[in-house]
Structures are given as C-alpha cells and as structure tokens.
PDB file of N, CA and C in Angstrom:
ATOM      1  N   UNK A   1       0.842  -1.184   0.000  1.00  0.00           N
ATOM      2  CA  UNK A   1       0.000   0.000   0.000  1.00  0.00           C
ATOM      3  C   UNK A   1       0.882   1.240   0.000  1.00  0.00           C
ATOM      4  N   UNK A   2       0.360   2.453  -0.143  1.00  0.00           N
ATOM      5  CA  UNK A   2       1.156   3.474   0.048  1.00  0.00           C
ATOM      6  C   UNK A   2      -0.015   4.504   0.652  1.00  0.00           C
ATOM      7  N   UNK A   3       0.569   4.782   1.221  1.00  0.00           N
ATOM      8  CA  UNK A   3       0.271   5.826   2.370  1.00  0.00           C
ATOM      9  C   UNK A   3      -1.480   5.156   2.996  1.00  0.00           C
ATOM     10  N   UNK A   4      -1.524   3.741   3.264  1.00  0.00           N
ATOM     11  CA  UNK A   4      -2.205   3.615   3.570  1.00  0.00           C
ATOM     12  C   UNK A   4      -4.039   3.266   2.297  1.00  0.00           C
ATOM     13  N   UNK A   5      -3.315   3.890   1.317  1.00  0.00           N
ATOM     14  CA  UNK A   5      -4.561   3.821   0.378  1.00  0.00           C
ATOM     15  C   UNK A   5      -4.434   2.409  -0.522  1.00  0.00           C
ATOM     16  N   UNK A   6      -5.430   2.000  -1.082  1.00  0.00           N
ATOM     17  CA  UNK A   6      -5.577   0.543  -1.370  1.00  0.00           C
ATOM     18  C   UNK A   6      -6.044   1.257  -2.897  1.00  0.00           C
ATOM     19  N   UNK A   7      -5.409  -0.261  -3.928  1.00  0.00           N
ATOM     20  CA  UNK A   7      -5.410   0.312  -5.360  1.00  0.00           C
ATOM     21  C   UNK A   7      -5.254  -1.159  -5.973  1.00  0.00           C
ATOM     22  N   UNK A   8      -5.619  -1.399  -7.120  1.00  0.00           N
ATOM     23  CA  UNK A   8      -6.125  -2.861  -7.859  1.00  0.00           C
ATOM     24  C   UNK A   8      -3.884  -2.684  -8.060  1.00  0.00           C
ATOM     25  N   UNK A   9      -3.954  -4.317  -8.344  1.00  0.00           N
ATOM     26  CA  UNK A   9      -2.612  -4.891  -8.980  1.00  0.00           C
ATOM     27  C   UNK A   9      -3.138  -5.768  -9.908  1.00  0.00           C
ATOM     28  N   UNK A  10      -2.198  -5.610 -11.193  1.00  0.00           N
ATOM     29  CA  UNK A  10      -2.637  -6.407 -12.172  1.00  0.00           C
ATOM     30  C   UNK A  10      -3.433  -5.617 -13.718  1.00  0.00           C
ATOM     31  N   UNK A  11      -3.412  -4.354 -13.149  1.00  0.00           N
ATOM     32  CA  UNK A  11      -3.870  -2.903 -14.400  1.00  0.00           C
ATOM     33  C   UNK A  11      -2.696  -1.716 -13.983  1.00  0.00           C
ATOM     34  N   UNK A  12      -3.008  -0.948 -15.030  1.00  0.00           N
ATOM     35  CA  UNK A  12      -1.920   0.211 -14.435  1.00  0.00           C
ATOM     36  C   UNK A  12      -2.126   0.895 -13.163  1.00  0.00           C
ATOM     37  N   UNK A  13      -1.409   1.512 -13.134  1.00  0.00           N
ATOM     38  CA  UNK A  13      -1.519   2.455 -11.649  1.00  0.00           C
ATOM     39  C   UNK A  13      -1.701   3.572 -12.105  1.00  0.00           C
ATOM     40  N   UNK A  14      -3.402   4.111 -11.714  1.00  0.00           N
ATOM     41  CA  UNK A  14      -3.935   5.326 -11.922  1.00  0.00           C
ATOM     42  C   UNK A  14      -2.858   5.924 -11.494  1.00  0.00           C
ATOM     43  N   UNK A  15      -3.187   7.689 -12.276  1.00  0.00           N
ATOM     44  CA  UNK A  15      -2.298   8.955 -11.802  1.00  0.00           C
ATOM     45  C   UNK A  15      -3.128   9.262 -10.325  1.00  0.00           C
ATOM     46  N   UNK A  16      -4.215   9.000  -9.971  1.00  0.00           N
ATOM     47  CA  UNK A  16      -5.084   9.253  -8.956  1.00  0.00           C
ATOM     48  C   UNK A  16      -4.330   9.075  -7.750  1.00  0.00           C
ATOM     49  N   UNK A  17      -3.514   7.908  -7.409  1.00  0.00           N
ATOM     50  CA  UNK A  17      -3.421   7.205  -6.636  1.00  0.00           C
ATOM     51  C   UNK A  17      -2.149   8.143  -5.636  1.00  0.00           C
ATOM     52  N   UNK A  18      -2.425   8.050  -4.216  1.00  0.00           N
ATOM     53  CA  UNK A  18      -1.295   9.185  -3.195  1.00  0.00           C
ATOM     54  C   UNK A  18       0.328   8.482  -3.983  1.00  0.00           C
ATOM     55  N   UNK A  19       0.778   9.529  -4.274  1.00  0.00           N
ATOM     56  CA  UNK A  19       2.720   9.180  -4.231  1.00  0.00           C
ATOM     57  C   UNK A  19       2.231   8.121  -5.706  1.00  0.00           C
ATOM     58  N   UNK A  20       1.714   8.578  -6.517  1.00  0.00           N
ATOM     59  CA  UNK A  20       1.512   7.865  -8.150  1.00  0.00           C
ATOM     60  C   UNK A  20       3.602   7.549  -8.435  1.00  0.00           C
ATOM     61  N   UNK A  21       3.810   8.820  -8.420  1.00  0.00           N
ATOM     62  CA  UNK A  21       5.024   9.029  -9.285  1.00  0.00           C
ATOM     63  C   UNK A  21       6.246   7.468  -8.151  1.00  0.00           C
ATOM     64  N   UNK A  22       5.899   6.670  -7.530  1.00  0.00           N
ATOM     65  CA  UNK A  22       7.468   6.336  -7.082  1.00  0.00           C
ATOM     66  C   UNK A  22       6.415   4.853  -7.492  1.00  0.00           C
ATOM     67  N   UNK A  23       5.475   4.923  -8.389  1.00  0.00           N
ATOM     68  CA  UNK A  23       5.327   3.494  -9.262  1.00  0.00           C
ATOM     69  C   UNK A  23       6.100   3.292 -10.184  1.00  0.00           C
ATOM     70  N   UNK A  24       6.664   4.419 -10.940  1.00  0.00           N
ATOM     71  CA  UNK A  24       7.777   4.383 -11.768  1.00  0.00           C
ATOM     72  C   UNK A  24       9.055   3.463 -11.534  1.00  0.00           C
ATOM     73  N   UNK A  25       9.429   2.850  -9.947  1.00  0.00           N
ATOM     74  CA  UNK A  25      10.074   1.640 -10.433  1.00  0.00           C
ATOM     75  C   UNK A  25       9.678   0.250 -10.079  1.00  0.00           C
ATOM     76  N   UNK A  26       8.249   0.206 -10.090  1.00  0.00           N
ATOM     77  CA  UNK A  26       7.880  -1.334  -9.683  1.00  0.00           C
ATOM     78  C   UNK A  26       7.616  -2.113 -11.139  1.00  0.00           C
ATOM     79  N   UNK A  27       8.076  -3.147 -11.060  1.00  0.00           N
ATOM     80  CA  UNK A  27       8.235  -3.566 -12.617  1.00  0.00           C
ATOM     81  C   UNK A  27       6.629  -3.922 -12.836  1.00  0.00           C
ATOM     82  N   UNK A  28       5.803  -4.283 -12.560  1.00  0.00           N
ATOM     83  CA  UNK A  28       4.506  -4.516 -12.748  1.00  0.00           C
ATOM     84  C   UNK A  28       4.014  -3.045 -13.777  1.00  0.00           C
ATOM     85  N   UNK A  29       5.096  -2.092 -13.765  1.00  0.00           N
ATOM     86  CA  UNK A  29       4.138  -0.779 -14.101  1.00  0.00           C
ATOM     87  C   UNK A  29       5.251  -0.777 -15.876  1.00  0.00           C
ATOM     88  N   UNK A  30       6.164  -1.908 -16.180  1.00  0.00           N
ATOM     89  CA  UNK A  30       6.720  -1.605 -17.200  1.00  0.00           C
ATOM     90  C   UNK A  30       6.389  -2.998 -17.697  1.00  0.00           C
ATOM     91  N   UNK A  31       5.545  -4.058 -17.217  1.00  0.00           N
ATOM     92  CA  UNK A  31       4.810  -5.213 -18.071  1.00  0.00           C
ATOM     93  C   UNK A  31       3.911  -4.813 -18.666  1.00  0.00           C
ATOM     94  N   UNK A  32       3.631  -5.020 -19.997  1.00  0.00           N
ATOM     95  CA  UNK A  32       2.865  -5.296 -20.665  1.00  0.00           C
ATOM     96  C   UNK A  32       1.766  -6.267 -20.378  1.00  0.00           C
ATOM     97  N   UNK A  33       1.124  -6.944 -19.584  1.00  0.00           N
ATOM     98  CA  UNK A  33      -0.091  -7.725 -19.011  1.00  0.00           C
ATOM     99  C   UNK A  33      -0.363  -6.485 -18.043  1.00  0.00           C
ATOM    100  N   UNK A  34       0.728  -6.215 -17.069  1.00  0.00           N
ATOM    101  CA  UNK A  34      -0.161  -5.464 -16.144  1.00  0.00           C
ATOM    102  C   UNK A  34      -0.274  -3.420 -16.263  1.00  0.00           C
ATOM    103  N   UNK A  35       0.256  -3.113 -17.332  1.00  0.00           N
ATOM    104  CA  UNK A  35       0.127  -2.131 -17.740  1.00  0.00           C
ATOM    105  C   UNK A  35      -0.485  -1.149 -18.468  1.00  0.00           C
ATOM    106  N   UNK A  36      -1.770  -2.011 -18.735  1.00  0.00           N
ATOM    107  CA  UNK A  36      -2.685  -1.697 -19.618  1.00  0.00           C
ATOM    108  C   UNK A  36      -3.839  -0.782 -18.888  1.00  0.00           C
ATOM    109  N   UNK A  37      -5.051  -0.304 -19.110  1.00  0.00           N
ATOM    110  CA  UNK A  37      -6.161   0.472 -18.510  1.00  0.00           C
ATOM    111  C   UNK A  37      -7.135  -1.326 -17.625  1.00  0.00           C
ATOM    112  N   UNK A  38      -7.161  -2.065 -18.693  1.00  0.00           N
ATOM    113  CA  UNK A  38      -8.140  -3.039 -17.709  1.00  0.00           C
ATOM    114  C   UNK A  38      -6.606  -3.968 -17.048  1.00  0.00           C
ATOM    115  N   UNK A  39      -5.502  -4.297 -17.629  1.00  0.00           N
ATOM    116  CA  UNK A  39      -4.599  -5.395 -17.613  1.00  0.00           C
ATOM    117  C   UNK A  39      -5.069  -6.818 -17.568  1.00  0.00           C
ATOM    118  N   UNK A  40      -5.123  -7.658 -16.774  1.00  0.00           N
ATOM    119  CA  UNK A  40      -5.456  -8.801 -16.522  1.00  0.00           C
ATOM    120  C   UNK A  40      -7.141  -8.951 -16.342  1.00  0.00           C
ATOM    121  N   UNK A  41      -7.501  -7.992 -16.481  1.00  0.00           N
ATOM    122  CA  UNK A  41      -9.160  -8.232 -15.791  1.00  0.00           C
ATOM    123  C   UNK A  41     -10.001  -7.515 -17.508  1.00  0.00           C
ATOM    124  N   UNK A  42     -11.196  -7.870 -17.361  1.00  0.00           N
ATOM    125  CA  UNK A  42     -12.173  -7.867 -18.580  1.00  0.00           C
ATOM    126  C   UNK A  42     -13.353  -6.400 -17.819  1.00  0.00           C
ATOM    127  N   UNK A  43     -13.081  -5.599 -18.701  1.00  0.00           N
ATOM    128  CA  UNK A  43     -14.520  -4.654 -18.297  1.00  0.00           C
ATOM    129  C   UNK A  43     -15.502  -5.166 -17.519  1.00  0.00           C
ATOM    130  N   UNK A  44     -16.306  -4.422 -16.468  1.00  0.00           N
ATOM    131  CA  UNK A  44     -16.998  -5.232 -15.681  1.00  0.00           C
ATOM    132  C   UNK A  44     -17.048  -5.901 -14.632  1.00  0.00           C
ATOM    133  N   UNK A  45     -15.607  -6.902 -14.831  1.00  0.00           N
ATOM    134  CA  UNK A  45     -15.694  -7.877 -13.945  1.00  0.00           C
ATOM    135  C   UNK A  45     -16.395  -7.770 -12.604  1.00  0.00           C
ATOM    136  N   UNK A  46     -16.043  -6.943 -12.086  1.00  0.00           N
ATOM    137  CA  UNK A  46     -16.298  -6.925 -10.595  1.00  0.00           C
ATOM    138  C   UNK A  46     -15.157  -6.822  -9.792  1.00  0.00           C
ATOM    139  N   UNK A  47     -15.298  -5.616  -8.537  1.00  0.00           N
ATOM    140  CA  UNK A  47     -14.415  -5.548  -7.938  1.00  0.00           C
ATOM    141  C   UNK A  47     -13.901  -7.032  -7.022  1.00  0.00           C
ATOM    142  N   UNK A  48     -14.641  -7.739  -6.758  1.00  0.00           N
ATOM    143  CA  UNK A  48     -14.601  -9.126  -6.074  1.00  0.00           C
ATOM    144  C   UNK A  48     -13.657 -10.013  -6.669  1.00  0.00           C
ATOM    145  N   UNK A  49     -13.455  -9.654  -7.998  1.00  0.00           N
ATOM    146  CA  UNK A  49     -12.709 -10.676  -9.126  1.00  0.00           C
ATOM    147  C   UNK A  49     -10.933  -9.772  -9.409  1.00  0.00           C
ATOM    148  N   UNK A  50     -10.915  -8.425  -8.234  1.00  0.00           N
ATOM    149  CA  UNK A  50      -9.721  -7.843  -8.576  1.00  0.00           C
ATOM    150  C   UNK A  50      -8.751  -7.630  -7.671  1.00  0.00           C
ATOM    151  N   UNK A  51      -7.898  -7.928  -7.885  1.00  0.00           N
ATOM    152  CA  UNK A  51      -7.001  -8.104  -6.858  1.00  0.00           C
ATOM    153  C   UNK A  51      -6.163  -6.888  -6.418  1.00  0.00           C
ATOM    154  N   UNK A  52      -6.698  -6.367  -4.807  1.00  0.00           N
ATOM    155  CA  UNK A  52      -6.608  -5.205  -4.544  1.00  0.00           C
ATOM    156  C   UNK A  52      -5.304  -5.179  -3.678  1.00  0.00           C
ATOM    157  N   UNK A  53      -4.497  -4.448  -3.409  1.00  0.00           N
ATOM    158  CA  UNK A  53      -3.147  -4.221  -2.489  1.00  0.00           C
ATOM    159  C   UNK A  53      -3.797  -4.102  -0.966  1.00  0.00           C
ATOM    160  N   UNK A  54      -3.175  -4.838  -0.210  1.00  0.00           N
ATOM    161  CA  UNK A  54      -3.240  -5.711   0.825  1.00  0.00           C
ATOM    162  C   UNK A  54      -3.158  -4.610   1.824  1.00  0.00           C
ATOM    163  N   UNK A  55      -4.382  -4.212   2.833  1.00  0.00           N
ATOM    164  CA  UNK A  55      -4.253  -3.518   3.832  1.00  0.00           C
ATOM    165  C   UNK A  55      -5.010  -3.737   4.692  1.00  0.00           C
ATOM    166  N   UNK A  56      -5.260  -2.515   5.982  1.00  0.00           N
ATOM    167  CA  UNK A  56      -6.014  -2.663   7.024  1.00  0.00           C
ATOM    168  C   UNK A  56      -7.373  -3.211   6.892  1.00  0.00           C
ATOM    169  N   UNK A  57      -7.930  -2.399   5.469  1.00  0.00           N
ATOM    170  CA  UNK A  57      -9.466  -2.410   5.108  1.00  0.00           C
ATOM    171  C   UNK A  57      -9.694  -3.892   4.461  1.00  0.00           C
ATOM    172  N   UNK A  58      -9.052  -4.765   3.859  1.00  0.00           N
ATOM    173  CA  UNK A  58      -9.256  -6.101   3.607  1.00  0.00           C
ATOM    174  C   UNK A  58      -8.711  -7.004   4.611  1.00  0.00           C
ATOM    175  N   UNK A  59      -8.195  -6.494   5.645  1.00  0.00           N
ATOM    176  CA  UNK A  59      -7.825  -7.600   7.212  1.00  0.00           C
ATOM    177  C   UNK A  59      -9.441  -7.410   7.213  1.00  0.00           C
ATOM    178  N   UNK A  60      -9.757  -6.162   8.044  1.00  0.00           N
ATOM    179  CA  UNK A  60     -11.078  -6.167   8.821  1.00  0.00           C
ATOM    180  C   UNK A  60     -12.324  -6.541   7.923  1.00  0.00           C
ATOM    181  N   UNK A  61     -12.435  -6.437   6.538  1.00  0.00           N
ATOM    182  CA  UNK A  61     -13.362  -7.323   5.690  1.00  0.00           C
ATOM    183  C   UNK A  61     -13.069  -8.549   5.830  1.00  0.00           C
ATOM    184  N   UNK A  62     -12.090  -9.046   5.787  1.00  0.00           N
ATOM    185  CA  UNK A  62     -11.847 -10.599   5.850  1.00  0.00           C
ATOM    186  C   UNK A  62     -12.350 -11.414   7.148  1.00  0.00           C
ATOM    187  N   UNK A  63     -11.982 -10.662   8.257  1.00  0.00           N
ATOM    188  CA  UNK A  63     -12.407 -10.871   9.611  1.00  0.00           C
ATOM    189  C   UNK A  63     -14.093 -10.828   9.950  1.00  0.00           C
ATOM    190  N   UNK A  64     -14.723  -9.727   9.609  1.00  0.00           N
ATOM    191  CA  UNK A  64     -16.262  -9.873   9.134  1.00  0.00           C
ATOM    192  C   UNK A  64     -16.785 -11.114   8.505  1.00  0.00           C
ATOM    193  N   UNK A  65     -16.473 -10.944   6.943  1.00  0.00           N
ATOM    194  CA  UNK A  65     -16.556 -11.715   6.329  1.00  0.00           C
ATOM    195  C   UNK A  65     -17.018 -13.124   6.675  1.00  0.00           C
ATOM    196  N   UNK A  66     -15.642 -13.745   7.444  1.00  0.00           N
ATOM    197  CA  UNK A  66     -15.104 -15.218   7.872  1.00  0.00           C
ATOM    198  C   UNK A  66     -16.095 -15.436   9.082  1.00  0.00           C
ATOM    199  N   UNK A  67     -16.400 -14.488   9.844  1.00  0.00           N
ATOM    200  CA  UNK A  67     -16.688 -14.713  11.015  1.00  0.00           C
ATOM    201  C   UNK A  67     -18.296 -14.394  11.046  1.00  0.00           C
ATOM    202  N   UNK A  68     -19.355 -14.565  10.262  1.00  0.00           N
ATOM    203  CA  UNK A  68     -20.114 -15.081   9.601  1.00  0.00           C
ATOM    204  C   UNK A  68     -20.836 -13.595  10.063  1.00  0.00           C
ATOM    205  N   UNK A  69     -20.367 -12.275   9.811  1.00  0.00           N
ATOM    206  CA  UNK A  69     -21.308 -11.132   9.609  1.00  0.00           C
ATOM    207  C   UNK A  69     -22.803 -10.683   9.380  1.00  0.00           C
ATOM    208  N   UNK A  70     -23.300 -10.307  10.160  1.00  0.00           N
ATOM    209  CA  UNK A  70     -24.661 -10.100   9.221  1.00  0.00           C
ATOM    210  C   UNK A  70     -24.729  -8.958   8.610  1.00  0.00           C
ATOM    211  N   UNK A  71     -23.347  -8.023   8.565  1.00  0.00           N
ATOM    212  CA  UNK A  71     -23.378  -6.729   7.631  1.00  0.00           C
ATOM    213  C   UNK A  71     -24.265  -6.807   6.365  1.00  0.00           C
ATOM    214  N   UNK A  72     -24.851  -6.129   5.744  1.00  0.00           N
ATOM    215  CA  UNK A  72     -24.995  -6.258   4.144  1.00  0.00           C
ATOM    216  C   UNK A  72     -24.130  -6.020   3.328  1.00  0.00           C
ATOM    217  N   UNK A  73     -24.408  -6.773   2.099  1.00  0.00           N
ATOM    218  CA  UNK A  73     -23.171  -6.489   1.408  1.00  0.00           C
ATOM    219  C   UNK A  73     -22.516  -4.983   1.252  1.00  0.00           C
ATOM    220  N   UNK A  74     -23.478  -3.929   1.502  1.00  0.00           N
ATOM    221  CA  UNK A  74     -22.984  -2.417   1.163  1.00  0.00           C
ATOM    222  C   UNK A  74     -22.383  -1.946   2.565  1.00  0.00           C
ATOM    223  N   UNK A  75     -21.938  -2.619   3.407  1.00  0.00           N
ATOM    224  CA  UNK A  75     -21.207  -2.665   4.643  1.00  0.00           C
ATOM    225  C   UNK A  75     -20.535  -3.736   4.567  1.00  0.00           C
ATOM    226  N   UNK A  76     -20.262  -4.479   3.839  1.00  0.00           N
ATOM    227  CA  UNK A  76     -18.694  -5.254   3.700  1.00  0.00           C
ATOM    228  C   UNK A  76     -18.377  -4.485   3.033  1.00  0.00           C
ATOM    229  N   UNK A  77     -18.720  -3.789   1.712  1.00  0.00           N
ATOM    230  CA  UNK A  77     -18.296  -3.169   0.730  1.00  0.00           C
ATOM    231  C   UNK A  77     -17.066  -2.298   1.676  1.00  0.00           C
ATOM    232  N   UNK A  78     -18.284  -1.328   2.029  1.00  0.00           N
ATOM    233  CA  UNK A  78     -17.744  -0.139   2.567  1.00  0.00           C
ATOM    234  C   UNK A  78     -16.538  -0.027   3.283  1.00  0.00           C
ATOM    235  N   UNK A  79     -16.340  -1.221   4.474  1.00  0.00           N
ATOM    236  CA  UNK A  79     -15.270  -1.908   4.721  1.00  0.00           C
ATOM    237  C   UNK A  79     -14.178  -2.450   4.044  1.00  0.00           C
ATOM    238  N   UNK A  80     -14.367  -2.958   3.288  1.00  0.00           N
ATOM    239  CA  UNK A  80     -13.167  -3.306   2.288  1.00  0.00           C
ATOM    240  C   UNK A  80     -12.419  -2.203   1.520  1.00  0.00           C
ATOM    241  N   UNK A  81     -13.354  -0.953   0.972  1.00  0.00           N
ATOM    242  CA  UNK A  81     -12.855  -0.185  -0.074  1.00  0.00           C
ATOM    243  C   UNK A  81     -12.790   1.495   0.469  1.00  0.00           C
ATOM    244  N   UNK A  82     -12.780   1.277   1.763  1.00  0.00           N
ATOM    245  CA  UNK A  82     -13.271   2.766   2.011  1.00  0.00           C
ATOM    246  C   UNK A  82     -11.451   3.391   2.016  1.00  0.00           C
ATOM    247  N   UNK A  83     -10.422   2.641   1.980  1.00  0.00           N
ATOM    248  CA  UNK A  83      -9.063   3.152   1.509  1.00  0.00           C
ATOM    249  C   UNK A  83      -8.605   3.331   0.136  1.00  0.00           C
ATOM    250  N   UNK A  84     -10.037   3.247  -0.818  1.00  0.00           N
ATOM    251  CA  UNK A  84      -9.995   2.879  -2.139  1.00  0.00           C
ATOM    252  C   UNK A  84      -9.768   4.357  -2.794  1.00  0.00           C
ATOM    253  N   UNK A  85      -9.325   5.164  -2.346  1.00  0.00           N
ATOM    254  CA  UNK A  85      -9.396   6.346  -2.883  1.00  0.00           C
ATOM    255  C   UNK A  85      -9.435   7.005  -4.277  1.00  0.00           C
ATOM    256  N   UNK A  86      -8.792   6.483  -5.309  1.00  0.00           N
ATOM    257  CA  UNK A  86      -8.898   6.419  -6.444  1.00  0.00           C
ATOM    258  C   UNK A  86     -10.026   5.866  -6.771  1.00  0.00           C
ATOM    259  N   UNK A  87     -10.704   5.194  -6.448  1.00  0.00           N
ATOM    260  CA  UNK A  87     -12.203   4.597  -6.821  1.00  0.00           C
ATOM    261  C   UNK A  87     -12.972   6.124  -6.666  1.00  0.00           C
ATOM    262  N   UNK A  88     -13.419   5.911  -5.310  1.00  0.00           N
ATOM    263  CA  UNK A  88     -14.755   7.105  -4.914  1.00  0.00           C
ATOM    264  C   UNK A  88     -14.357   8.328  -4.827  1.00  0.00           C
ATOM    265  N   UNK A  89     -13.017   8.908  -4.386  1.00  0.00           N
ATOM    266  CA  UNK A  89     -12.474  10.157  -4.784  1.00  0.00           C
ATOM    267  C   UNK A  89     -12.319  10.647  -6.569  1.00  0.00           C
ATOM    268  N   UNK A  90     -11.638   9.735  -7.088  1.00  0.00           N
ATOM    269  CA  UNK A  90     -11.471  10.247  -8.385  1.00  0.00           C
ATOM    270  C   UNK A  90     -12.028   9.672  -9.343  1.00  0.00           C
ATOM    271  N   UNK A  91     -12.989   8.339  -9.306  1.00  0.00           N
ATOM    272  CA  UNK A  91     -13.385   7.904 -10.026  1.00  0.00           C
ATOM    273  C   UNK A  91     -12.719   6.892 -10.897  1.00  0.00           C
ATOM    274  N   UNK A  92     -11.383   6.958 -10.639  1.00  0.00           N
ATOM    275  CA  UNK A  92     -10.053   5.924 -11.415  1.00  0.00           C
ATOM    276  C   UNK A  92     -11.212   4.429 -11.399  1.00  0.00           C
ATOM    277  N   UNK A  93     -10.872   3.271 -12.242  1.00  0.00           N
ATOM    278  CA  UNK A  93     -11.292   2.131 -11.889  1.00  0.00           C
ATOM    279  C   UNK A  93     -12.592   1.823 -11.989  1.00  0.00           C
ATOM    280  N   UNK A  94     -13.635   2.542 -12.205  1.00  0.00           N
ATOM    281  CA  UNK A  94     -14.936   2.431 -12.405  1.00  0.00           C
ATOM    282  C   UNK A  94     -15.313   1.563 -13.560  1.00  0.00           C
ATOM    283  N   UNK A  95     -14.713   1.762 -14.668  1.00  0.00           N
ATOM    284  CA  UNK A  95     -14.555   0.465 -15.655  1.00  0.00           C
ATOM    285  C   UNK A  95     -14.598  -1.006 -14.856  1.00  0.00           C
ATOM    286  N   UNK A  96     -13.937  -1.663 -13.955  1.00  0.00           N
ATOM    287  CA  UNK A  96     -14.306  -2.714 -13.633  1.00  0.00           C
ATOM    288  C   UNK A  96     -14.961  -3.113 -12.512  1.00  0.00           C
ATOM    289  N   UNK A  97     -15.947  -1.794 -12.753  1.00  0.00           N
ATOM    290  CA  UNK A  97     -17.000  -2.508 -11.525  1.00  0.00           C
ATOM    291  C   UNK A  97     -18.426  -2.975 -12.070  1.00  0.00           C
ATOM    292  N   UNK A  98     -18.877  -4.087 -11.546  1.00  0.00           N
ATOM    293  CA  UNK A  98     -20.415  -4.457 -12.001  1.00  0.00           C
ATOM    294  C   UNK A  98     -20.992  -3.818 -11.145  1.00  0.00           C
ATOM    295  N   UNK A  99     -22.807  -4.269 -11.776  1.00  0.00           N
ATOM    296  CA  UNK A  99     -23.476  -3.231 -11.572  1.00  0.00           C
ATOM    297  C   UNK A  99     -24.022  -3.643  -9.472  1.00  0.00           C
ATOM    298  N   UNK A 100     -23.423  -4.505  -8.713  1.00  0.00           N
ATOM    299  CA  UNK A 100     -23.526  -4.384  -7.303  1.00  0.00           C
ATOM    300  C   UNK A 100     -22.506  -3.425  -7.213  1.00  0.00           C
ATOM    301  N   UNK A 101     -21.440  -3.507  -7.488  1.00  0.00           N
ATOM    302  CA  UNK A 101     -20.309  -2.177  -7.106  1.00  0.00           C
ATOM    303  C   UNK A 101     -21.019  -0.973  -7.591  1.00  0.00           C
ATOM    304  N   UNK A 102     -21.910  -0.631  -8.414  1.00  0.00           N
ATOM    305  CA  UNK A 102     -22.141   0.520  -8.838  1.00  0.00           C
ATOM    306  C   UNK A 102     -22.864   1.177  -7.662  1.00  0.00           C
ATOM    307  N   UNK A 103     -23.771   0.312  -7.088  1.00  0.00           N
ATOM    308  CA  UNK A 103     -24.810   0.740  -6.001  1.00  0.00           C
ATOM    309  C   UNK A 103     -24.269   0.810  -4.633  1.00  0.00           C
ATOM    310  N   UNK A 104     -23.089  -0.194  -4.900  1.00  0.00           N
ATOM    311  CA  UNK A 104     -22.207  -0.676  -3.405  1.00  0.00           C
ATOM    312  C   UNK A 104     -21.655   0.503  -3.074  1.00  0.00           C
ATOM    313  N   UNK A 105     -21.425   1.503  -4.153  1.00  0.00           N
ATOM    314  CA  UNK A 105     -20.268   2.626  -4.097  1.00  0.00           C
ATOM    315  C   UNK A 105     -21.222   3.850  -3.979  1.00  0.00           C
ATOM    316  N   UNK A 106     -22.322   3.920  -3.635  1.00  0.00           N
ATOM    317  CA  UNK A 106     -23.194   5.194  -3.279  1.00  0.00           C
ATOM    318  C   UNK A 106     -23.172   5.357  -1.871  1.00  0.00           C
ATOM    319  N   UNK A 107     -23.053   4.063  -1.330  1.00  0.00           N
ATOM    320  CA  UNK A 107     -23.462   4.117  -0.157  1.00  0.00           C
ATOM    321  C   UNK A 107     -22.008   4.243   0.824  1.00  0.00           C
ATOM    322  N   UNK A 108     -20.719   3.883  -0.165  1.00  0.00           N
ATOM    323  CA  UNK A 108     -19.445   4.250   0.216  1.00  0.00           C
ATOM    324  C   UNK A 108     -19.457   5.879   0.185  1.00  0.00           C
ATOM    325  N   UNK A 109     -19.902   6.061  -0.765  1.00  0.00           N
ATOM    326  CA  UNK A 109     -19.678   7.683  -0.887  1.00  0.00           C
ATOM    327  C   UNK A 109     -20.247   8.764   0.300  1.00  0.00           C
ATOM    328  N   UNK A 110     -21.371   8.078   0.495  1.00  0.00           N
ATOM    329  CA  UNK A 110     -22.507   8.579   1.901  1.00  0.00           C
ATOM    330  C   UNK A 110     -21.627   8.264   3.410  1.00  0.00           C
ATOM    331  N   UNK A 111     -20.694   7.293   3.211  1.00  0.00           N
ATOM    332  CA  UNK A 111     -20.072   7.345   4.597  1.00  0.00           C
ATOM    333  C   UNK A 111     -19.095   7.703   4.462  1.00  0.00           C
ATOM    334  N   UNK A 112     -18.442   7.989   3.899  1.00  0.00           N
ATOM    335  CA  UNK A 112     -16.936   8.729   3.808  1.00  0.00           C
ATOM    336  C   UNK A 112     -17.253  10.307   4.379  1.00  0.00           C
TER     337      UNK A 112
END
C-alpha cells in the first residue's frame, strides 16, 4: 500500500493514486499484461474478481466476512474499499466494476 490507500494490482496504476510518481520503479508498471487500462481483468468484472493491495481495510473485511457477519453487502463493501481512494475520490477504476459495485459505491460515498 502506500500511504495507507488501497489500489487494484494487475492494471496500471492510476495517476489518482497518493505518491503515483514512485510506481515508476515497480516492474509490474513496465509489463505489458499489467500495464494496460483493464490489464489482466475484462470490463466489468467486478471488484470481487480484482485483486486489490493488501491492507487494514481487507484484514477487517476478511475478519467480518469469515466470522459469519450479518453486515450487508454495502457494509462489507464499505469496509473493504473505504481506503480505495482512487475509486470514490477520483473515479479511477470504475470500468471494472459491475453493476452491485455501482450501487455498493453510493453508499461508500454517503459514509466517507
């Protein structure tokens, strides 16, 4: 993570994203699979199907999650992605969300 904010691996690294510029030497950002606008993932997919950089906000989703929650899904959501900053701040990444992330992410926006 960097500075705490959570961001997909496996597509490029939005300009959105805190401290963008010191992606310039992770080799993932000079492959060709993972350097593209979707990279490895298909329009749509779903945020569920993308593999996000590993932080506080997917411990404590995972921990929910596992431990048989009765959150709704727009409170796991919210939990998982609310370090997603490039998502609901700038909009980066919206291409691979289906249409539960579309609704999942209103209600992110309302608690932030």
């Amino acid at each position: 993570a960097v500075v705490g904010d959570t961001f997909p691996l496996g597509c490029a690294f939005d300009e959105s994203i805190v401290h963008h510029k010191h992606f310039k030497d992770n080799p993932d950002s000079k492959n060709p699979a993972y350097s593209t606008k979707n990279g490895i993932y298909s329009e749509e997919c779903g945020l569920d199907n993308v593999m996000i950089s590993w932080g506080h906000d997917d411990y404590m989703y995972l921990v929910a999650k596992e431990n048989g929650s009765t959150l709704p899904s727009a409170g796991l959501f919210i939990i998982r992605y609310h370090s997603f900053y490039a998502l609901h701040r700038s909009g980066a990444y919206k291409h691979l969300m289906n249409e539960e992330d579309v609704e999942n992410l209103k209600w992110l926006k309302i608690f932030k």
